[in-house]
Protein backbone atom coordinates (compact mmCIF):
# COMPACT_ATOMS: atom_id res chain seq x y z
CA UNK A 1 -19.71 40.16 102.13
CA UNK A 2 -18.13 39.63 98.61
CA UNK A 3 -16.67 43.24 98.55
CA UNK A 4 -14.78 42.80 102.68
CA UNK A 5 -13.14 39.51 101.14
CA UNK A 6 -12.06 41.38 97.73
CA UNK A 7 -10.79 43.65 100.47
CA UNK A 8 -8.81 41.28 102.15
CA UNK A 9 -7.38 39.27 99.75
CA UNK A 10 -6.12 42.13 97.73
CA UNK A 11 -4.21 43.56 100.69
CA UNK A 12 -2.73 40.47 101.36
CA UNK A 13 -1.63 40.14 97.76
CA UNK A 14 -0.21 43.43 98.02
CA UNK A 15 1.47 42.38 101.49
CA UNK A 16 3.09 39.49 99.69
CA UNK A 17 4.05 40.97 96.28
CA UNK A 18 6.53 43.11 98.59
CA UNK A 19 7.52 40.28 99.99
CA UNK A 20 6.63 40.45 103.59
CA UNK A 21 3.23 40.96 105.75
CA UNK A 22 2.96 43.85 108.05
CA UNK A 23 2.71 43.12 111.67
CA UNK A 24 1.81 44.67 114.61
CA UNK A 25 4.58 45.17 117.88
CA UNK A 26 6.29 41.93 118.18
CA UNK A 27 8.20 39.99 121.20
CA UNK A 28 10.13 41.66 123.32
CA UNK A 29 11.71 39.74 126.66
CA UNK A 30 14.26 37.56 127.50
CA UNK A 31 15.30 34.35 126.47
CA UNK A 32 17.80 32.06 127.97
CA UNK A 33 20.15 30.17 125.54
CA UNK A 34 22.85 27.55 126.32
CA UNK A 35 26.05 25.75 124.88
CA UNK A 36 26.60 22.44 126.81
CA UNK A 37 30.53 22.20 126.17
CA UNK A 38 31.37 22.44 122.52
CA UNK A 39 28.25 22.14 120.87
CA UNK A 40 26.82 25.31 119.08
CA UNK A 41 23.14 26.12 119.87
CA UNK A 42 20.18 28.08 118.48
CA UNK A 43 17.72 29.54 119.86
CA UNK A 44 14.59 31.00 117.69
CA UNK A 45 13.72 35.00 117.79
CA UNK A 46 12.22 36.71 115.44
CA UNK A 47 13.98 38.17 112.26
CA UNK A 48 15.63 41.74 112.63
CA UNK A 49 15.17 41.83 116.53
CA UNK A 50 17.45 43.30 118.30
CA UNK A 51 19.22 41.30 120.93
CA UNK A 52 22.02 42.01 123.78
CA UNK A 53 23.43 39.62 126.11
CA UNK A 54 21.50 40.35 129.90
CA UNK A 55 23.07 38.15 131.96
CA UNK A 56 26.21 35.54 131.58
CA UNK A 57 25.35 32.21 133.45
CA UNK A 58 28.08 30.39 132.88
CA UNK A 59 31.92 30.20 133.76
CA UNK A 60 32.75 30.30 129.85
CA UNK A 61 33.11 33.65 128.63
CA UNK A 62 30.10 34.49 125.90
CA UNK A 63 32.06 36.42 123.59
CA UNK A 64 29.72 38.63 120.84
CA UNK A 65 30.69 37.56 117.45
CA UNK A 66 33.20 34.33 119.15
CA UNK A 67 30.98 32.40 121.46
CA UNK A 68 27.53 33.95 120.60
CA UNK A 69 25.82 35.92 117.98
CA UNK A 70 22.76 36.66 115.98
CA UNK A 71 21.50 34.73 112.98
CA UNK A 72 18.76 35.72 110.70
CA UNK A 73 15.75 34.75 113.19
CA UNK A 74 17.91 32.81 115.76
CA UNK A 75 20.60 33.54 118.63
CA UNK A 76 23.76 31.15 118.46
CA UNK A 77 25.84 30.20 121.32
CA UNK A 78 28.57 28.01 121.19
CA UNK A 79 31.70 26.78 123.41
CA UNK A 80 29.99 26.55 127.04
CA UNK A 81 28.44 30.30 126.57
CA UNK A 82 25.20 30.12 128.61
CA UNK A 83 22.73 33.48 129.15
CA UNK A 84 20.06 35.05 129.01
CA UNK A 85 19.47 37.59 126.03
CA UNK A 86 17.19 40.45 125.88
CA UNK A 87 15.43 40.52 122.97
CA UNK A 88 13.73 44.06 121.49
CA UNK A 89 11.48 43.13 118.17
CA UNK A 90 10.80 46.26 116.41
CA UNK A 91 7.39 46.69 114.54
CA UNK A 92 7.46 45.63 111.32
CA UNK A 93 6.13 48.25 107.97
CA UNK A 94 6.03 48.07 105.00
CA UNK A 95 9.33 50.21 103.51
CA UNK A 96 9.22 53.40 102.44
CA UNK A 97 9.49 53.43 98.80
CA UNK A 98 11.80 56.39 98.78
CA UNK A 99 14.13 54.17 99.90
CA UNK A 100 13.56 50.43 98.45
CA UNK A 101 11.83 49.00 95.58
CA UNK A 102 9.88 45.77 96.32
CA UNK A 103 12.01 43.93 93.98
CA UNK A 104 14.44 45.13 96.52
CA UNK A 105 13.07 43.86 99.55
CA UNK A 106 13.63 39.90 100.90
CA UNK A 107 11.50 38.77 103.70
């Protein structure tokens, strides 16, 4: 028993000296998101997911990049831009260390 939690807490302490904790598949679906008039919204994904507008519901154009976009973790819409997003999270690994050092990597 003492040698599986030495197990476990040492590859979490590994996990978080790089500065983020694999994860297995994440969400994928669709989320709706609205703008009532002028007010800008957000709605909560997860971080580095990829996200396309589905389906427009309202009369107000939803612009990419003018009347909706994606935040770090979070769809914004703003101006009257109401839809539905589809949202494609990517498993998470750890990087490849060819390519970044962990003092390299934010979570």
């Amino acid at each position: 028993m003492r040698r599986s939690w030495w197990v476990a807490t040492a590859s979490l302490a590994m996990a978080l000296a790089l500065g983020t904790a694999p994860r297995a598949d994440a969400q994928t679906g669709t989320i709706r998101c609205e703008s009532r008039g002028a007010t800008r919204e957000q709605c909560a994904i997860d971080r580095g997911a990829r996200v396309e507008l589905a389906r427009q519901l309202s009369s107000n154009p939803c612009r990419q990049n003018v009347s909706w976009g994606v935040g770090s973790g979070y769809i914004w819409v703003t101006n009257g831009c109401r839809a539905e997003f589809s949202v494609s999270a990517l498993a998470t690994t750890l990087p490849n260390s060819e390519y970044a050092s962990p003092m390299q990597i934010r979570a």
